[in-house]
N, C-alpha and C. Protein backbone atom coordinates (compact mmCIF):
# COMPACT_ATOMS: atom_id res chain seq x y z
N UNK A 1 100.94 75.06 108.33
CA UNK A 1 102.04 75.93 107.96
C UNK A 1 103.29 75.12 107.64
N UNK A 2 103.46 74.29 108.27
CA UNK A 2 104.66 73.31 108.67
C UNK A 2 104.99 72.61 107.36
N UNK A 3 103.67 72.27 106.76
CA UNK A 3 102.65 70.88 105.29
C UNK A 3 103.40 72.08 104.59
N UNK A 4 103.12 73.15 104.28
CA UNK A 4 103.51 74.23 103.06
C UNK A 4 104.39 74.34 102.99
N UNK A 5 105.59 74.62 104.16
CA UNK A 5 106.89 75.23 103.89
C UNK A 5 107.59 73.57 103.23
N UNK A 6 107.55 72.62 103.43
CA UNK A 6 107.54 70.98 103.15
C UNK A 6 107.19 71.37 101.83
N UNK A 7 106.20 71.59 101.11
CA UNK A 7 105.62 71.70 99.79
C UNK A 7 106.80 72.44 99.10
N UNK A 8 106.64 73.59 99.53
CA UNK A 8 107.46 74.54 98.97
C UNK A 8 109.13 73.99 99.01
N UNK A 9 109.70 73.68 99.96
CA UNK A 9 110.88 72.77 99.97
C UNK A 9 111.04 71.82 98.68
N UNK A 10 110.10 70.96 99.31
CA UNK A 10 110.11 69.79 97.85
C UNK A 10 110.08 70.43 96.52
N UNK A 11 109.33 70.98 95.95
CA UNK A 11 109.15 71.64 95.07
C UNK A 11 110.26 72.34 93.97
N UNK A 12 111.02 73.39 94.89
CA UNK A 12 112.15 73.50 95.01
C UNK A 12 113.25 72.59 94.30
N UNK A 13 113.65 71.61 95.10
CA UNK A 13 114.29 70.07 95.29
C UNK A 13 113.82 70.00 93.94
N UNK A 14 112.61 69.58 93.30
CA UNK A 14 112.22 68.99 91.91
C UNK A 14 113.04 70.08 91.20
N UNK A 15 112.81 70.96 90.99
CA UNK A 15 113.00 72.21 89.85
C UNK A 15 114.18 72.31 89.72
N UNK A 16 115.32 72.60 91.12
CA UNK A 16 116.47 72.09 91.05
C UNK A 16 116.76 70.93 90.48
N UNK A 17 116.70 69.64 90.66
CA UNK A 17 116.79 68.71 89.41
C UNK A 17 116.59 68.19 88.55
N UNK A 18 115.16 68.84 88.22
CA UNK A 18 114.94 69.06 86.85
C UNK A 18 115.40 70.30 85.64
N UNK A 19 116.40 71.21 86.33
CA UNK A 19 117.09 72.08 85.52
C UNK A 19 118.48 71.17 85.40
N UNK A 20 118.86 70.76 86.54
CA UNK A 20 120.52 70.25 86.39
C UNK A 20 120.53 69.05 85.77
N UNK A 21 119.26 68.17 85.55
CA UNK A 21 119.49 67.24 84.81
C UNK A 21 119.05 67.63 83.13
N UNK A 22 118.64 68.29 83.09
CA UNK A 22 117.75 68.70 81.43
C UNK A 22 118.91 69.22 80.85
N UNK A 23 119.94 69.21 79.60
CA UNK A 23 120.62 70.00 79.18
C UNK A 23 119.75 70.91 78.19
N UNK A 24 119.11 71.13 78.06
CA UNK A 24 118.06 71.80 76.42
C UNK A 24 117.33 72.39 77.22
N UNK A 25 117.24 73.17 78.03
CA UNK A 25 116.17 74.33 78.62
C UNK A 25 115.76 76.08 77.64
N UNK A 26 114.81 75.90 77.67
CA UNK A 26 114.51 77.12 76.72
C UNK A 26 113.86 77.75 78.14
N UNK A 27 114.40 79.23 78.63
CA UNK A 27 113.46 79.64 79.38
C UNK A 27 113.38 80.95 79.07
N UNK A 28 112.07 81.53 79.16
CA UNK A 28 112.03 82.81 79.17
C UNK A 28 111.52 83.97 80.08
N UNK A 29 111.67 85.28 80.30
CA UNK A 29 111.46 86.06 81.65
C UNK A 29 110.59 87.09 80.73
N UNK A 30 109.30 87.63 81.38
CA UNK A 30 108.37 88.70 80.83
C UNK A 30 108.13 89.30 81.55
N UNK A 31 108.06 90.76 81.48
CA UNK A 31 107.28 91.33 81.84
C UNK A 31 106.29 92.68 81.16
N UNK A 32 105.47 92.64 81.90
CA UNK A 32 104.48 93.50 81.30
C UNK A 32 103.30 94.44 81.52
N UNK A 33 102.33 94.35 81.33
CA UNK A 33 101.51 95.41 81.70
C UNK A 33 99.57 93.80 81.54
N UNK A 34 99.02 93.69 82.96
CA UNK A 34 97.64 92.87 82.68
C UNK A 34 96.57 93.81 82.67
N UNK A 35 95.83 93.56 82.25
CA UNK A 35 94.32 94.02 81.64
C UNK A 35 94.38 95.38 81.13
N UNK A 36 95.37 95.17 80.00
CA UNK A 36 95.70 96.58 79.17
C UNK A 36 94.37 96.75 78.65
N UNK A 37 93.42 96.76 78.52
CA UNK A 37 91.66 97.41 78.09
C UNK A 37 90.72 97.16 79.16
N UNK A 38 91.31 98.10 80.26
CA UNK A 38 90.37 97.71 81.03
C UNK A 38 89.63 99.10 81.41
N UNK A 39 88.29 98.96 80.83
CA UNK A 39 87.86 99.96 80.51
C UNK A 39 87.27 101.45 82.18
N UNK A 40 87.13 100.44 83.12
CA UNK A 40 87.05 100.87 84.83
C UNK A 40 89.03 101.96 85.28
N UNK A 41 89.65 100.88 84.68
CA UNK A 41 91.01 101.40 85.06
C UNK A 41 91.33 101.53 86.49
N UNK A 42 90.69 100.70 87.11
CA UNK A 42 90.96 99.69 88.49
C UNK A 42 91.63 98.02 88.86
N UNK A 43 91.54 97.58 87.44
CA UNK A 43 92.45 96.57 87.32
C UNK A 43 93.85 96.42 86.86
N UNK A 44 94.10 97.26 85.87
CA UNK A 44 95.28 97.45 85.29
C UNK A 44 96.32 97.52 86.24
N UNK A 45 97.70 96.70 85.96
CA UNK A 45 98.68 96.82 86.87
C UNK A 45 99.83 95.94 86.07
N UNK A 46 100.93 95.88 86.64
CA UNK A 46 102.27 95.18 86.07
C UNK A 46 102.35 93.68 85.88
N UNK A 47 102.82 93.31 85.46
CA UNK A 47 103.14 91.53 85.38
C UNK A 47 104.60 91.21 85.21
N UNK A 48 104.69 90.29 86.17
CA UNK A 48 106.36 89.33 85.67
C UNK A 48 105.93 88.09 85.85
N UNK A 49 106.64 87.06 84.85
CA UNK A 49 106.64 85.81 84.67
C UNK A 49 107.71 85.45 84.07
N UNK A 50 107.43 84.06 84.33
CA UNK A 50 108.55 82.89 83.57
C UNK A 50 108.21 81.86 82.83
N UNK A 51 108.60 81.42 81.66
CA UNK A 51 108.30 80.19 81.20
C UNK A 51 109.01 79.29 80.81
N UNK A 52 108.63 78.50 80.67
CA UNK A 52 109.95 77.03 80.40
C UNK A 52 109.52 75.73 79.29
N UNK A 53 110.13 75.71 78.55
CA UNK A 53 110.13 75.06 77.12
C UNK A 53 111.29 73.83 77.25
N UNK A 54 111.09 72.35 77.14
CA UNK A 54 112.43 71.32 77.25
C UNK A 54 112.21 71.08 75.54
N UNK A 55 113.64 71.40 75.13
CA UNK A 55 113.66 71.51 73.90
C UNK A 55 113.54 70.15 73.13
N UNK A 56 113.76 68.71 74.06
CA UNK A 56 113.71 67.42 73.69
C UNK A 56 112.28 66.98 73.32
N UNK A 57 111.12 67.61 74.47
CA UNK A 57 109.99 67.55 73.52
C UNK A 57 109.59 68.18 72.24
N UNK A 58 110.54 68.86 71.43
CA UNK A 58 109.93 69.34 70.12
C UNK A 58 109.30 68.59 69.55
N UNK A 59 107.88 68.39 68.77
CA UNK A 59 107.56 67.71 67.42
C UNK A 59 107.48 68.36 66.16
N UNK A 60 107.80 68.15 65.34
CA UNK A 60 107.59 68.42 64.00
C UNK A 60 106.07 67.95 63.89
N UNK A 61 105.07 68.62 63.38
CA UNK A 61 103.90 67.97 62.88
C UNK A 61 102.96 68.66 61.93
N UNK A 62 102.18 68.31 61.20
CA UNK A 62 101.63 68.95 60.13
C UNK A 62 100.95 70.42 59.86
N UNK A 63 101.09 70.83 61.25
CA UNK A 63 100.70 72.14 62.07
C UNK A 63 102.33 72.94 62.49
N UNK A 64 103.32 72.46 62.15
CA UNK A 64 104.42 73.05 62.09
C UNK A 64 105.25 72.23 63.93
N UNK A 65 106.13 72.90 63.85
CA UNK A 65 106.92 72.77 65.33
C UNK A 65 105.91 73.23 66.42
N UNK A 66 105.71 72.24 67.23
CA UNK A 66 104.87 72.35 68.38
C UNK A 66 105.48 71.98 69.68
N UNK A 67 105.50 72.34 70.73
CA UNK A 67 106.52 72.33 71.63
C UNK A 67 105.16 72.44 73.37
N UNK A 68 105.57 71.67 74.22
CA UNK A 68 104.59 71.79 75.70
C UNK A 68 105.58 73.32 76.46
N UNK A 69 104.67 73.81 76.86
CA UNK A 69 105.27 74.95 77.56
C UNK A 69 104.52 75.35 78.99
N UNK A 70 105.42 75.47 80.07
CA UNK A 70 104.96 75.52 81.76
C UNK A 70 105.45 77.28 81.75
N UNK A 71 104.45 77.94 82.98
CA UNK A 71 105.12 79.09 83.06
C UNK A 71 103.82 79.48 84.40
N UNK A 72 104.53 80.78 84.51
CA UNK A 72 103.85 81.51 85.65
C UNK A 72 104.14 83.02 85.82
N UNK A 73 102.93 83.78 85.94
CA UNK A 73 103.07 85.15 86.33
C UNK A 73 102.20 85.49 87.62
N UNK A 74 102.83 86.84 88.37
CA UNK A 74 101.97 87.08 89.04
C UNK A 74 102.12 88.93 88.92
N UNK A 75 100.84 89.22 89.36
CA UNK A 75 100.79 91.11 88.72
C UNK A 75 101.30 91.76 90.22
N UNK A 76 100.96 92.95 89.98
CA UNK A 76 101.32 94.00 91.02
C UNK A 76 100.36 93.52 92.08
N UNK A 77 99.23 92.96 91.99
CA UNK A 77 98.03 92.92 93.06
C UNK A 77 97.65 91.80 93.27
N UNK A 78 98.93 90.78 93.22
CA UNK A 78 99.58 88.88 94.21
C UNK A 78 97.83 88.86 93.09
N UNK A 79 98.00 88.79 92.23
CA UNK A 79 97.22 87.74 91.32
C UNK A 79 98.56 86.93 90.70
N UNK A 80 97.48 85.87 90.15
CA UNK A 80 98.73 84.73 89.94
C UNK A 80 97.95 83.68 88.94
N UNK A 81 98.76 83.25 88.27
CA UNK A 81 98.72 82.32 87.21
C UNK A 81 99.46 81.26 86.78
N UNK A 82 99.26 80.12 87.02
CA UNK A 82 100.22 78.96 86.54
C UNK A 82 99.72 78.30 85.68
N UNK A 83 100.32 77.93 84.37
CA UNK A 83 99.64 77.32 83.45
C UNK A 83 100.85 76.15 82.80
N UNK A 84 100.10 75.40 81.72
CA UNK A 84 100.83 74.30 80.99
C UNK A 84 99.98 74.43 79.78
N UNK A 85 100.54 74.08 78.82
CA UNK A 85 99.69 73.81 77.51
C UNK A 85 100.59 73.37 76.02
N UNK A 86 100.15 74.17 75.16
CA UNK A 86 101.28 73.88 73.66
C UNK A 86 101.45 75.18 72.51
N UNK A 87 102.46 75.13 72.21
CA UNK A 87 102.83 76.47 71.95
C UNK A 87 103.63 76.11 70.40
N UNK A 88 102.87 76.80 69.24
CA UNK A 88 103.62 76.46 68.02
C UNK A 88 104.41 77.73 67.88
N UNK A 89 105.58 77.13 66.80
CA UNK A 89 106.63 77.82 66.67
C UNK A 89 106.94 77.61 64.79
N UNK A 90 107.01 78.91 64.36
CA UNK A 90 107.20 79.53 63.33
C UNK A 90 108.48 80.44 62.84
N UNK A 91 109.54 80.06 62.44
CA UNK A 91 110.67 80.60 61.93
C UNK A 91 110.10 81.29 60.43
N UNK A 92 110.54 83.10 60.67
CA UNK A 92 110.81 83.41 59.30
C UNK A 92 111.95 83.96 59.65
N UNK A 93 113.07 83.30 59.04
CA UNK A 93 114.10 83.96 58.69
C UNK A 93 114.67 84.78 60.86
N UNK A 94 114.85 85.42 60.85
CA UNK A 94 115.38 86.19 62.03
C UNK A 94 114.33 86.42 63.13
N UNK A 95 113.12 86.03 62.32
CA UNK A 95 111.83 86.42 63.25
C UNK A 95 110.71 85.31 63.38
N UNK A 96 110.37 84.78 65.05
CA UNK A 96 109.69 84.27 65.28
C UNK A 96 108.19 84.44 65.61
N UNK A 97 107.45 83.49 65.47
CA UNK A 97 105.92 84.13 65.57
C UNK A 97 105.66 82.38 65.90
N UNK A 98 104.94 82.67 67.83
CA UNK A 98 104.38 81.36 68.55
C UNK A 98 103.33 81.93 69.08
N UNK A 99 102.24 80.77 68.50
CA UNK A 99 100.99 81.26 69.48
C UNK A 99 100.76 79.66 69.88
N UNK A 100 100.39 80.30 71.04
CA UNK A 100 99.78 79.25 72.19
C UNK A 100 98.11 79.06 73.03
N UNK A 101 98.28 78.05 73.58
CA UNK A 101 97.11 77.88 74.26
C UNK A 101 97.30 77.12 75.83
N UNK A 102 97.05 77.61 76.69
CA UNK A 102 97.13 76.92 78.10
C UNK A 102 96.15 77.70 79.06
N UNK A 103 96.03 76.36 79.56
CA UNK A 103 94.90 76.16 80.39
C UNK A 103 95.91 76.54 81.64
N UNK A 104 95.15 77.24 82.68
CA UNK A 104 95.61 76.74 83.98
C UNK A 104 95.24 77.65 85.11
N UNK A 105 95.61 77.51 86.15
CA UNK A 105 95.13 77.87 87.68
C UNK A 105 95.40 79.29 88.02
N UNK A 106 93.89 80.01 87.99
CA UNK A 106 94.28 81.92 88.44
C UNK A 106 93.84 82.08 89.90
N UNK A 107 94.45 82.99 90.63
CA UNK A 107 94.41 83.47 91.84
C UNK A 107 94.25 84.63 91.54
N UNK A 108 92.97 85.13 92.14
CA UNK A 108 93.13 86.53 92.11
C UNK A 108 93.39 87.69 92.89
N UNK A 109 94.37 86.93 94.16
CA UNK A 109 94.52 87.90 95.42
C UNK A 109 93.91 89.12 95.41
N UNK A 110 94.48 90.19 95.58
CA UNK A 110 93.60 91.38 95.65
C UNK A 110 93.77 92.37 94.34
N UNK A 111 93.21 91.45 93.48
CA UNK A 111 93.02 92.15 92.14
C UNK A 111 91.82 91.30 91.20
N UNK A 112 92.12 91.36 89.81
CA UNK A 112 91.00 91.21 89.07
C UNK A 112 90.17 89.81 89.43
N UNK A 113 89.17 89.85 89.46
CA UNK A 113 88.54 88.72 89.20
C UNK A 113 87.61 87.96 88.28
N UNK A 114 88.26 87.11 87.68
CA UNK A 114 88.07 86.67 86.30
C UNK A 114 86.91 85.24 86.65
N UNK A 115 86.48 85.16 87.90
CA UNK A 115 85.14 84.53 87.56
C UNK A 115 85.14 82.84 87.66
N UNK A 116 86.91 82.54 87.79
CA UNK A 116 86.66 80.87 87.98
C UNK A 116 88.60 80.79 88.06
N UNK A 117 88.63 79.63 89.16
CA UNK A 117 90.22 78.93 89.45
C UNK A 117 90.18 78.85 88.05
N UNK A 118 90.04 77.89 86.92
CA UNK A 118 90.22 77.55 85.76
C UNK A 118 90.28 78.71 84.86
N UNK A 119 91.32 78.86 84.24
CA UNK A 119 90.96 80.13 82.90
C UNK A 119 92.07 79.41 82.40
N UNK A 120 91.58 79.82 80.51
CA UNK A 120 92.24 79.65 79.27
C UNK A 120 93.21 81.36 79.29
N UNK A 121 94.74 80.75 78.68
CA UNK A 121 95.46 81.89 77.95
C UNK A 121 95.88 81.20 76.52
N UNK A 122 95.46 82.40 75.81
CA UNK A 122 95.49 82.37 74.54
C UNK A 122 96.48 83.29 73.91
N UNK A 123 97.83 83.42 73.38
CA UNK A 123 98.47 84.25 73.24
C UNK A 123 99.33 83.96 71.93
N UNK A 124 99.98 84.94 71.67
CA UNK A 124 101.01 85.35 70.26
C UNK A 124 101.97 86.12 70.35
N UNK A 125 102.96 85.59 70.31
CA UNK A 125 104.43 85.98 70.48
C UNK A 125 104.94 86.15 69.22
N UNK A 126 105.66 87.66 69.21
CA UNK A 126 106.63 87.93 67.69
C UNK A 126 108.09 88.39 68.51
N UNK A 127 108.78 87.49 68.00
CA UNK A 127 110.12 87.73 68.64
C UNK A 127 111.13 87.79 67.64
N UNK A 128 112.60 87.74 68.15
CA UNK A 128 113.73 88.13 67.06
C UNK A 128 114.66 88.16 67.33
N UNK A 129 115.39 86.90 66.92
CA UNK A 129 116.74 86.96 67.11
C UNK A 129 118.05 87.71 67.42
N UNK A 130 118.19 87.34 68.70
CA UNK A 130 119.03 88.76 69.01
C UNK A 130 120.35 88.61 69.06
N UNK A 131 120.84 87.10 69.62
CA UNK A 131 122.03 86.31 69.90
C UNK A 131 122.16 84.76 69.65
N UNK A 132 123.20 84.23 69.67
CA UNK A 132 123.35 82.96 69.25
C UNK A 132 122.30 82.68 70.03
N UNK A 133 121.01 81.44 70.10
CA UNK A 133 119.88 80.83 70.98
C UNK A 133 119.16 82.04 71.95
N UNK A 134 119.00 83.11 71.73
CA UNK A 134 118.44 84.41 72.25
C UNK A 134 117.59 84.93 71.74
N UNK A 135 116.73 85.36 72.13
CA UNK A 135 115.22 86.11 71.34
C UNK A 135 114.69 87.19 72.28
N UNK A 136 114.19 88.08 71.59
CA UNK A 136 113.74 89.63 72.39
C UNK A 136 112.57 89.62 71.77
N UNK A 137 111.22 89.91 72.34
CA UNK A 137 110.04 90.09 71.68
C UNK A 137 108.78 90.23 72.27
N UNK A 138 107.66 90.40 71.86
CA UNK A 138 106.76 90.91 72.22
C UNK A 138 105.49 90.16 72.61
N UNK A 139 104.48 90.44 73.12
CA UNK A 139 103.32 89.23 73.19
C UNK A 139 102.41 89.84 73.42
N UNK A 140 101.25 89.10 73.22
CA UNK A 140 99.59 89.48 73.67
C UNK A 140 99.06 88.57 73.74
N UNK A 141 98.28 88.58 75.41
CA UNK A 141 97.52 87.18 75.41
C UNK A 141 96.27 87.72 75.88
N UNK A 142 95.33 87.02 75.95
CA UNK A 142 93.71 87.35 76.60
C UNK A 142 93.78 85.61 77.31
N UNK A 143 92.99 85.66 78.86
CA UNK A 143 92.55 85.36 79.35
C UNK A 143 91.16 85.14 79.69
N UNK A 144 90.57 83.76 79.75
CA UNK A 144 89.22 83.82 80.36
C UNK A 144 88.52 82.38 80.33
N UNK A 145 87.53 82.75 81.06
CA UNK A 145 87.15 81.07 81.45
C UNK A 145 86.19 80.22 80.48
N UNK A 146 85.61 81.15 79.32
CA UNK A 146 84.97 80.56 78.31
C UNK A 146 83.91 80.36 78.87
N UNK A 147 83.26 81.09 79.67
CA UNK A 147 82.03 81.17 80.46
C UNK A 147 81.63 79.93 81.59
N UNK A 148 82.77 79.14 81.94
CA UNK A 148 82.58 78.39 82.65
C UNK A 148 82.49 79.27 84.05
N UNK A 149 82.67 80.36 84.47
CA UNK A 149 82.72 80.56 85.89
C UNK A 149 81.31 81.54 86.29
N UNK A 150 81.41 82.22 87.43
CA UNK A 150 80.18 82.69 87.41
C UNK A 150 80.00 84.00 87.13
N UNK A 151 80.99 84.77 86.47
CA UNK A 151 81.56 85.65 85.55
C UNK A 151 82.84 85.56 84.73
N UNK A 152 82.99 86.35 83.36
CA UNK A 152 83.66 85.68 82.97
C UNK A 152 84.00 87.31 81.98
N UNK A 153 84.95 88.47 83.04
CA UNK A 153 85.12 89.66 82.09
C UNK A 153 86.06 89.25 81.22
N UNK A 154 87.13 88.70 81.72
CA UNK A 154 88.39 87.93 80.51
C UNK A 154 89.70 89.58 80.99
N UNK A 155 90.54 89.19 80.75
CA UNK A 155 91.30 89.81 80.89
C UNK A 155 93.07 89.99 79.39
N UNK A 156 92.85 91.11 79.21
CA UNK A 156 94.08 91.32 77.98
C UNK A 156 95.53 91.56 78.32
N UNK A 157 96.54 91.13 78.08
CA UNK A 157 97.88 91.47 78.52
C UNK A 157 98.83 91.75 77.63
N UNK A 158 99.76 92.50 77.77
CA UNK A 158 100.90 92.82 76.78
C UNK A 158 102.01 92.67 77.62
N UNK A 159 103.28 91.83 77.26
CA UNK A 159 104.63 91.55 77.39
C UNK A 159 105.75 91.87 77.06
N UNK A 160 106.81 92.03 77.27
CA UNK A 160 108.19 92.11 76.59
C UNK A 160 108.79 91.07 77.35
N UNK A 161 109.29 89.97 76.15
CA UNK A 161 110.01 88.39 76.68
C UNK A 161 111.15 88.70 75.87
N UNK A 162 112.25 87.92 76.72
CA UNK A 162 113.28 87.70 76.75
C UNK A 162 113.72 86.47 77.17
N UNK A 163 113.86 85.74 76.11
CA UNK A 163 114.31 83.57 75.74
C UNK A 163 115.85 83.60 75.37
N UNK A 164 116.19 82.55 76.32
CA UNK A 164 117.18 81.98 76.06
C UNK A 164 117.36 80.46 76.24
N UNK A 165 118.07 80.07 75.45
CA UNK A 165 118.11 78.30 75.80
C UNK A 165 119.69 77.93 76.34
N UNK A 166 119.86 76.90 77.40
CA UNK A 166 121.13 77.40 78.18
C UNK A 166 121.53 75.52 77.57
């Protein structure tokens, strides 16, 4: 117990100075609705998350603006998700369109179970300029382990995000 609250401390400590030292933080807050097709209607429940974009890693590359992106949600039923991966970014004019890919670590406390710690999110964001460095917009991602686990129903989500870069 003692090892965790230490974890959680430290942890903390990092994030705190890795916000106060980063000036270029892109972060954004979602929430939403997980396993919007779920055809039982025993999984379905709410989601909030966060994600975080350091605007110094941008690349330009032949696939357009590509950017690493960290984030985390957890639903109404302490399921949980932490992921990392890469997330392209598409300017038309007032309106953005990023789809991504990240891998990372699901918990499924007392809700869905998607069949393996490891699952892929695959998602697409259309957003829109709302304020100077501000964006309001929408998302859909699917989840799932690509049959690596020992089931693998996959799970669908819908968002409303809200980005700002401070």
């Amino acid at each position: 117990m003692k090892l965790k609250i230490l974890a959680y401390v430290l942890l903390l400590f990092v994030l705190k100075q890795t916000i106060l030292l980063s000036e270029n933080l892109d972060i954004s807050v979602y929430t939403g609705t997980f396993d919007v097709i779920d055809k039982e209607g025993d999984d379905q429940t709410n989601l909030i998350g966060i994600e975080h974009r350091n605007t110094e890693l941008f690349r330009n590359t032949f696939l357009g603006k590509l950017v690493p992106l960290s984030g985390a949600f957890v639903t109404g039923k302490n399921s949980a998700y932490f992921y990392t991966g890469v997330e392209g970014q598409y300017n038309l004019g007032p309106m953005n369109i990023s789809p991504s890919f990240t891998p990372g670590y699901y918990e499924k406390g007392s809700g869905k179970d998607l069949g393996s710690a490891l699952e892929f999110k695959s998602e697409i964001k259309i957003g829109f300029d709302i304020f100077k460095d501000s964006k309001l917009g929408y998302s859909y991602s699917h989840i799932s382990n690509n049959d690596w686990g020992s089931t693998n129903p996959g799970t669908d989500n819908q968002q409303l995000i809200f980005s700002s870069k401070f």
